[in-house]
N, C-alpha and C. Protein backbone atom coordinates (compact mmCIF):
# COMPACT_ATOMS: atom_id res chain seq x y z
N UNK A 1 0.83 -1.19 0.00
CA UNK A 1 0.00 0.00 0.00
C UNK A 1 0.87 1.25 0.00
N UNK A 2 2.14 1.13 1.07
CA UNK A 2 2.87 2.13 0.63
C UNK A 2 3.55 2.80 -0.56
N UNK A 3 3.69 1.72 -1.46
CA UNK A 3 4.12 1.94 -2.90
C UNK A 3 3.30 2.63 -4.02
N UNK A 4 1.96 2.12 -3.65
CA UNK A 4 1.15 2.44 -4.31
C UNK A 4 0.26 3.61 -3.86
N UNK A 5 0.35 4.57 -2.63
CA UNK A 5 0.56 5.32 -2.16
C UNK A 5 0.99 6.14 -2.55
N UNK A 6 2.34 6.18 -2.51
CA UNK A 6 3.41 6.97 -3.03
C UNK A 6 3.03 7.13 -5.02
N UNK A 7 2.95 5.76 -5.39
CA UNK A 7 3.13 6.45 -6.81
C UNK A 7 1.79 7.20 -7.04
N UNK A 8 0.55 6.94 -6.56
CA UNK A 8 -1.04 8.23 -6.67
C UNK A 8 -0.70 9.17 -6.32
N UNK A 9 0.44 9.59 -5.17
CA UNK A 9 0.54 10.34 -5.02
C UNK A 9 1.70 11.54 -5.77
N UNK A 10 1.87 11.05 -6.19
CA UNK A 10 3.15 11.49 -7.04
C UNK A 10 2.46 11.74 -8.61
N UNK A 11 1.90 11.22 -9.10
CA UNK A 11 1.04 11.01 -10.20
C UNK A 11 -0.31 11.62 -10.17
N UNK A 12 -0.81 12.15 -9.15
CA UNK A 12 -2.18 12.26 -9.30
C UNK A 12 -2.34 13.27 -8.59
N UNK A 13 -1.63 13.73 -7.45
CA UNK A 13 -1.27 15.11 -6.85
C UNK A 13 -1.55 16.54 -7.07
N UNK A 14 -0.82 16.63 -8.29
CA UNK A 14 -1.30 18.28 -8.85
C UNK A 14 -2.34 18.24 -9.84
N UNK A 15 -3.32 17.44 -9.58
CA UNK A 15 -4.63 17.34 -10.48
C UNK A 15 -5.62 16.87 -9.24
N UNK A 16 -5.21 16.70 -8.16
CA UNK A 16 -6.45 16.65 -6.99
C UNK A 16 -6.41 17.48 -6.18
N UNK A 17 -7.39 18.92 -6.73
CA UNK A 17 -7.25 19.91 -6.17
C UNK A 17 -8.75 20.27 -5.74
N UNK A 18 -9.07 20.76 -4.88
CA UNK A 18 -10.26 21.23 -4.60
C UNK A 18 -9.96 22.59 -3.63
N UNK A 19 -10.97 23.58 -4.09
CA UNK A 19 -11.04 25.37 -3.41
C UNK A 19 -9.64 25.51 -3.03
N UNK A 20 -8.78 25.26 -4.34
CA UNK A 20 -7.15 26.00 -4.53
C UNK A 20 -5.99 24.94 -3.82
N UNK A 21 -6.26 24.11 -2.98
CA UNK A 21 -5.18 23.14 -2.43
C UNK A 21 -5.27 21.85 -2.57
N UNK A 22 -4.35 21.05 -2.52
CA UNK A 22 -4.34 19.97 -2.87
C UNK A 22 -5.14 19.40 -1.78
N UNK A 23 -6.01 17.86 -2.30
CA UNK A 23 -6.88 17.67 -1.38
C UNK A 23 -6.84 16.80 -0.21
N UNK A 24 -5.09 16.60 -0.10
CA UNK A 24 -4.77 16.28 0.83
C UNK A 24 -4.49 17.13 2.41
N UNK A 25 -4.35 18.24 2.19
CA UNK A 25 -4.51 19.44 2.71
C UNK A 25 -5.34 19.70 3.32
N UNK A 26 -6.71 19.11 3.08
CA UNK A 26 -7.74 19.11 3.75
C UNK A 26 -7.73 18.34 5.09
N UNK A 27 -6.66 17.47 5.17
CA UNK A 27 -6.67 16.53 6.57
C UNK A 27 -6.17 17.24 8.05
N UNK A 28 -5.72 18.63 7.39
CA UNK A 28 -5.03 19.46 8.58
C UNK A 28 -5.66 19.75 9.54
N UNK A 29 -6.74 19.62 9.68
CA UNK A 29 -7.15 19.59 10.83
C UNK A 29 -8.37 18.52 11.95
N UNK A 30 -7.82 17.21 11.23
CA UNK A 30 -7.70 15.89 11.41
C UNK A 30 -6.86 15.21 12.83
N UNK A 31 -7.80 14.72 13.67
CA UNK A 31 -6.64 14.11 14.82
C UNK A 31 -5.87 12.80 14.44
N UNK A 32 -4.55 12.47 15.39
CA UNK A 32 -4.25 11.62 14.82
C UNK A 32 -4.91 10.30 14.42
N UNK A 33 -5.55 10.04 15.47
CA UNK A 33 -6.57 8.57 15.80
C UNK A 33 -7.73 9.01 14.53
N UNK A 34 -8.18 10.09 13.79
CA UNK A 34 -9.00 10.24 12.70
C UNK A 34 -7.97 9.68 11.76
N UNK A 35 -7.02 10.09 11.57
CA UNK A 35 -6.37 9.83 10.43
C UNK A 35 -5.75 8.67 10.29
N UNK A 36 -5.56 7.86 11.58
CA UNK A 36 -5.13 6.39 11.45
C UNK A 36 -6.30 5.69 11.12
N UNK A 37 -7.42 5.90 11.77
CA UNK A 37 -8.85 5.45 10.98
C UNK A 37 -8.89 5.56 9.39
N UNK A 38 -8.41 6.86 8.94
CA UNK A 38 -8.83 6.88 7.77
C UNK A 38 -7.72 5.80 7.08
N UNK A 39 -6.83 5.83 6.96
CA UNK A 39 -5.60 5.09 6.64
C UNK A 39 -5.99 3.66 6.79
N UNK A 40 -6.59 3.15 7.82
CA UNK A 40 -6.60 1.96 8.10
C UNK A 40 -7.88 1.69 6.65
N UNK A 41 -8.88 2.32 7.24
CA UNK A 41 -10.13 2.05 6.41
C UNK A 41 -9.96 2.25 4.65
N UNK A 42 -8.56 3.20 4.34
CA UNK A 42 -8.41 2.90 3.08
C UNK A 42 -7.33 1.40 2.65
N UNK A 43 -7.09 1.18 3.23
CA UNK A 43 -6.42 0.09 3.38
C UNK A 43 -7.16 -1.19 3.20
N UNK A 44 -8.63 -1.05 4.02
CA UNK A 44 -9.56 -2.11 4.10
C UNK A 44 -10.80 -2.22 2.72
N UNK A 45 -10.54 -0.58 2.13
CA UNK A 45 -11.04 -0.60 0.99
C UNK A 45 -10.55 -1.42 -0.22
N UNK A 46 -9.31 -1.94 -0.10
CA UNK A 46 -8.89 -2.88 -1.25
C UNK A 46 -9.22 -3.91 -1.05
N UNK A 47 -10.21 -4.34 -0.10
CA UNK A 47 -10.21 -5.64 -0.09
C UNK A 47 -11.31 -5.83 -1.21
N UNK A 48 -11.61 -6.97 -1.94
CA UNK A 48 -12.59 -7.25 -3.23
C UNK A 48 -13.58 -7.19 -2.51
N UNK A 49 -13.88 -8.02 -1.53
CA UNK A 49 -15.20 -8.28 -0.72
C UNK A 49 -16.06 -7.22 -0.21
N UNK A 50 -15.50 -5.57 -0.35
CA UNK A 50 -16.31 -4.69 0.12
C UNK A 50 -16.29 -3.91 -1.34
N UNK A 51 -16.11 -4.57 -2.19
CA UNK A 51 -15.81 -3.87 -3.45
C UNK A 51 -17.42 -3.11 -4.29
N UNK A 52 -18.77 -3.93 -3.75
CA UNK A 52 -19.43 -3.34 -4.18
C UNK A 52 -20.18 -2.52 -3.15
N UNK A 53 -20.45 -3.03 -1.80
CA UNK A 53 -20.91 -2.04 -0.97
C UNK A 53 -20.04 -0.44 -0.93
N UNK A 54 -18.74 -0.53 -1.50
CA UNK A 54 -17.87 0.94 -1.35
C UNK A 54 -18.58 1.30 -2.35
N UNK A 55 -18.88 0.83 -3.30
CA UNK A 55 -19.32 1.33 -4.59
C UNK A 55 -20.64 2.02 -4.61
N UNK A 56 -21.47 1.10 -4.04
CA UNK A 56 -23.11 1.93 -3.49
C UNK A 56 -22.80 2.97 -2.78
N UNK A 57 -21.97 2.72 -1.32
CA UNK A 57 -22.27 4.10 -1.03
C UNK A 57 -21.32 4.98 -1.66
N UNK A 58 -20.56 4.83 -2.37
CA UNK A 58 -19.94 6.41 -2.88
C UNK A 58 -21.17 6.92 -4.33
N UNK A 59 -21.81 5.72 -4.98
CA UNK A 59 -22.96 6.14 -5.49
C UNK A 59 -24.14 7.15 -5.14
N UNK A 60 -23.99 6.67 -3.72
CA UNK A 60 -25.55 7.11 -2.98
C UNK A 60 -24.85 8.42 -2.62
N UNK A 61 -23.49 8.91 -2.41
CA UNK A 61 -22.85 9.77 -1.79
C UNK A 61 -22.98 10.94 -3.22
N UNK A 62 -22.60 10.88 -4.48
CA UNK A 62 -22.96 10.99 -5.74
C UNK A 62 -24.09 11.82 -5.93
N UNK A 63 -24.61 10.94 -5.45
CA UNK A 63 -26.55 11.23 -6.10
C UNK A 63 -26.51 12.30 -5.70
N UNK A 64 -26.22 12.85 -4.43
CA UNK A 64 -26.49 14.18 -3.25
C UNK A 64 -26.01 15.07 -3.44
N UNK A 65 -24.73 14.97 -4.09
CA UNK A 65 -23.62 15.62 -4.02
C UNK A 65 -22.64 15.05 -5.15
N UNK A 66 -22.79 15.41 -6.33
CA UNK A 66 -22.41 15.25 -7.24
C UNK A 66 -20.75 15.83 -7.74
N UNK A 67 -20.71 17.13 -7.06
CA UNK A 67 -19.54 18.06 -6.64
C UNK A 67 -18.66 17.02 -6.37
N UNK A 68 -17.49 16.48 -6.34
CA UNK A 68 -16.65 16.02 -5.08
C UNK A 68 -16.01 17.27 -4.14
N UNK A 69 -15.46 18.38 -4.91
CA UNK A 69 -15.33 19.34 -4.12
C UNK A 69 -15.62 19.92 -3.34
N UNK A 70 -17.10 19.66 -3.05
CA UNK A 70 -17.75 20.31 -1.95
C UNK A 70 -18.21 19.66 -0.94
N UNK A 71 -17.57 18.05 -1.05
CA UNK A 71 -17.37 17.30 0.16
C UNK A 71 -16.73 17.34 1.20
N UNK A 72 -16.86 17.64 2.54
CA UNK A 72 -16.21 18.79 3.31
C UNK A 72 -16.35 17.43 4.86
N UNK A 73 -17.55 16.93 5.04
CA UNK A 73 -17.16 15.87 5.97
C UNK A 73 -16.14 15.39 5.81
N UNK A 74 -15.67 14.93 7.40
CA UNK A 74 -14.79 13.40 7.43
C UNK A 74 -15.34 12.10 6.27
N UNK A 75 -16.54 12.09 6.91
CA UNK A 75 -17.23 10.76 6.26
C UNK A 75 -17.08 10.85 4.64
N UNK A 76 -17.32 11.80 4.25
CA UNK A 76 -16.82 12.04 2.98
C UNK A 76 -15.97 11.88 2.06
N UNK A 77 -14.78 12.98 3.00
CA UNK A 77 -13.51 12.27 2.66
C UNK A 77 -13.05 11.41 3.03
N UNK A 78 -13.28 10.59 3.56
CA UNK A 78 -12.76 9.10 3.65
C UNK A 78 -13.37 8.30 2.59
N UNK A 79 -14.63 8.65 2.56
CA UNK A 79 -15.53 7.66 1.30
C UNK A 79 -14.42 7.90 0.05
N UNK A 80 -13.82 9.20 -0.27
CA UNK A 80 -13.19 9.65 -1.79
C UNK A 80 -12.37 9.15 -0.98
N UNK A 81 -11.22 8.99 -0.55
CA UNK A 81 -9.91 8.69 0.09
C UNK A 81 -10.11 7.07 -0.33
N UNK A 82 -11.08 6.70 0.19
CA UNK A 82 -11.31 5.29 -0.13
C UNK A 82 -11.60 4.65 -1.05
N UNK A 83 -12.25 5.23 -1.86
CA UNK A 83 -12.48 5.07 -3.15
C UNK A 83 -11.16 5.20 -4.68
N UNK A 84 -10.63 6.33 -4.14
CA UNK A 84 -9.55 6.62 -4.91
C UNK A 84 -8.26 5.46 -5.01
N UNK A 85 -7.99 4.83 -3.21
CA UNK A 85 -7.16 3.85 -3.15
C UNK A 85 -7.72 2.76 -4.12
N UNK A 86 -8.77 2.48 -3.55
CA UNK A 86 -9.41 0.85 -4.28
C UNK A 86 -9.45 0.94 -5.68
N UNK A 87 -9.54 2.32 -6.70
CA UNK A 87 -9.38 2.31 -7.58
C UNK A 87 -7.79 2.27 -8.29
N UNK A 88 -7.38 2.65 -7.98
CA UNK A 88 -5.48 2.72 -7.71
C UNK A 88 -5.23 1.55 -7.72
N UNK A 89 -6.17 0.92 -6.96
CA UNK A 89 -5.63 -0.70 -6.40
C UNK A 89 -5.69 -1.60 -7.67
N UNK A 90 -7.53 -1.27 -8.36
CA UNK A 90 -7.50 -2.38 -9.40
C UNK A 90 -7.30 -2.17 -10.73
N UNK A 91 -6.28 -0.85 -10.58
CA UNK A 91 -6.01 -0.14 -12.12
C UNK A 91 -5.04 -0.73 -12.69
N UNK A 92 -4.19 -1.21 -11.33
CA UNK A 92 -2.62 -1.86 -11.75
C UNK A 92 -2.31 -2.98 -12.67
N UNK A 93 -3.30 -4.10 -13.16
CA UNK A 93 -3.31 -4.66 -13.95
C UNK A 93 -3.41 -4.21 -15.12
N UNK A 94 -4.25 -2.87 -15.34
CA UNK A 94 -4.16 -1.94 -16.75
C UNK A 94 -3.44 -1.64 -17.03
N UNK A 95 -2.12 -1.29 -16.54
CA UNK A 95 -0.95 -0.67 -17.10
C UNK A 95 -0.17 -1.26 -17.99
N UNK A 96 0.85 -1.32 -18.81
CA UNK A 96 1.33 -1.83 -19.59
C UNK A 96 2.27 -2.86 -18.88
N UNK A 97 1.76 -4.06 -19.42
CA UNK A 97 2.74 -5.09 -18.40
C UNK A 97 3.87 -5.18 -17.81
N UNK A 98 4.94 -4.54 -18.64
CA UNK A 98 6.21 -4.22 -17.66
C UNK A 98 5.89 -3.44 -16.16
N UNK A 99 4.96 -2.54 -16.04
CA UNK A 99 4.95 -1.51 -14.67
C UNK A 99 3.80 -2.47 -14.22
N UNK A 100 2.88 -3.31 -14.68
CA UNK A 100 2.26 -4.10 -13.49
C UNK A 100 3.04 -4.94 -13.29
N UNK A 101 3.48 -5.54 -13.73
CA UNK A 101 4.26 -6.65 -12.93
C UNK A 101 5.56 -5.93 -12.07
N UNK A 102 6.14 -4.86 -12.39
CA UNK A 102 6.81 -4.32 -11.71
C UNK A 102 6.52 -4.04 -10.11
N UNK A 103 5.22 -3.25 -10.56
CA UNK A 103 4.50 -2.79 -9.58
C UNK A 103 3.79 -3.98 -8.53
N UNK A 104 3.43 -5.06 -8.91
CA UNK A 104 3.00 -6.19 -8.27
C UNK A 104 4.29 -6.84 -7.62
N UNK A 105 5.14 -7.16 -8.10
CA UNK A 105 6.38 -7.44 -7.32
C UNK A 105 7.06 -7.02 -6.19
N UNK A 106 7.05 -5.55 -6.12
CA UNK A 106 6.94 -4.66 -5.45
C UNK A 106 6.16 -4.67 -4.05
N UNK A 107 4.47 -4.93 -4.15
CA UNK A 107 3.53 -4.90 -3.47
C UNK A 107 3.78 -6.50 -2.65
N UNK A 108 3.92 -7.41 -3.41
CA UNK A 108 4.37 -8.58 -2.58
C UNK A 108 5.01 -8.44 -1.71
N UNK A 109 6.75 -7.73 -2.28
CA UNK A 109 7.61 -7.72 -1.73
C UNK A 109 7.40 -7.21 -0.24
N UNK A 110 6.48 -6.22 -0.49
CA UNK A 110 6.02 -5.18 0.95
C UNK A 110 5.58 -6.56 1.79
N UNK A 111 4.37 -6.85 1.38
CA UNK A 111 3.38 -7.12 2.24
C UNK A 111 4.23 -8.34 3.30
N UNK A 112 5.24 -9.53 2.02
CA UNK A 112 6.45 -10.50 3.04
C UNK A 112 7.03 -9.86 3.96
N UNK A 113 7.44 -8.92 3.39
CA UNK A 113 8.31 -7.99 4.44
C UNK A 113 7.87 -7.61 6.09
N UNK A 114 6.08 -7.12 5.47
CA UNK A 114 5.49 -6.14 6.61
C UNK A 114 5.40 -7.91 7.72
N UNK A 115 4.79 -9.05 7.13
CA UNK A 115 4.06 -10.40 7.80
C UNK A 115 5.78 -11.01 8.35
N UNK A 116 6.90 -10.59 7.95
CA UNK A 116 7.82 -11.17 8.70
C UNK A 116 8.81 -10.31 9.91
N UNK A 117 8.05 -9.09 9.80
CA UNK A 117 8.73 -7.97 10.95
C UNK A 117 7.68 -7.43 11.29
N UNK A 118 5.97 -7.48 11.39
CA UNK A 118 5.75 -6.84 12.06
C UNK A 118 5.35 -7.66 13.33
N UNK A 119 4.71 -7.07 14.27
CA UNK A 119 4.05 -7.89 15.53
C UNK A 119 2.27 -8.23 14.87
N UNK A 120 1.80 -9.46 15.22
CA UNK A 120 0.45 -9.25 15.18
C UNK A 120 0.41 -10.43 13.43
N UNK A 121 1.21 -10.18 12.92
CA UNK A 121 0.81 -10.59 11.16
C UNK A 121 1.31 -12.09 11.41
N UNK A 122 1.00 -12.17 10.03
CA UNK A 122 1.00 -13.69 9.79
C UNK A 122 2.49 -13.96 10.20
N UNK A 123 2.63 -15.25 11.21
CA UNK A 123 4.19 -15.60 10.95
C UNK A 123 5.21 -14.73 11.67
N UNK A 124 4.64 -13.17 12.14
CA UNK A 124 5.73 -11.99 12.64
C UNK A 124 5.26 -12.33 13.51
C-alpha cells in the first residue's frame, strides 16, 4: 500500500485539487486517531469483498452531491480517500505489463516484508 501510495501520489497530486489546495490538505485539521482510521479504512477498501458495498455508497454519496469538491465531511472524505485507493488498487493490472508486474512485485515484496517484521501478522 505504501508503494502504491506513493506512486497516486506522485502522479495524481497536482490534479487533486479542490477550493485551490491539494486535497490532501484538507486533513489538517484531522486528529491523529481520525487519520489512522482513515488510513486503516483505506487500506480495508482494497479488499474485493467490500468492493461493491464501497461502490453503493460512494454512489448514494454521488446522487447528493455530485460536486466532489464540496465534500467537506470526514465521512466524505474518507468515502473519496477510499475510493480513490481501491481504484489505484484495481487499475494496476491496466498498465502496460512491464509496470504491473513491476509494480506487483513490489507490493508482494512489501506485504512478506510487513508479515515477517511486524508484531500481530501472519508468521511476525
Amino acid at each position: 500500500l505504501l508503494l502504491l501510495s506513493v506512486y497516486w501520489a506522485a502522479a495524481a497530486q497536482p490534479s487533486v485539487v479542490t477550493r485551490g489546495r491539494p486535497m490532501l490538505m484538507l486533513l489538517h485539521a484531522v486528529l491523529p486517531e481520525q487519520v489512522r482510521k482513515l488510513v486503516l479504512d483505506m487500506v480495508l477498501s482494497t479488499d474485493m469483498d467490500v468492493h461493491f458495498k464501497l461502490l453503493k455508497r460512494f454512489e448514494d454519496e454521488l446522487s447528493g452531491a455530485p460536486d466532489v469538491s464540496t465534500w467537506s465531511s470526514l465521512e466524505q472524505r474518507s468515502l473519496l480517500f477510499q475510493m480513490l485507493v481501491h481504484l489505484a488498487d484495481l487499475a494496476n493490472p491496466s498498465r502496460p505489463w512491464h509496470l504491473a508486474l513491476t509494480w506487483a512485485e513490489w507490493v508482494v515484496t512489501e506485504f512478506l516484508q510487513q508479515v515477517r517484521t511486524l508484531p500481530g501478522c501472519l508468521g511476525g
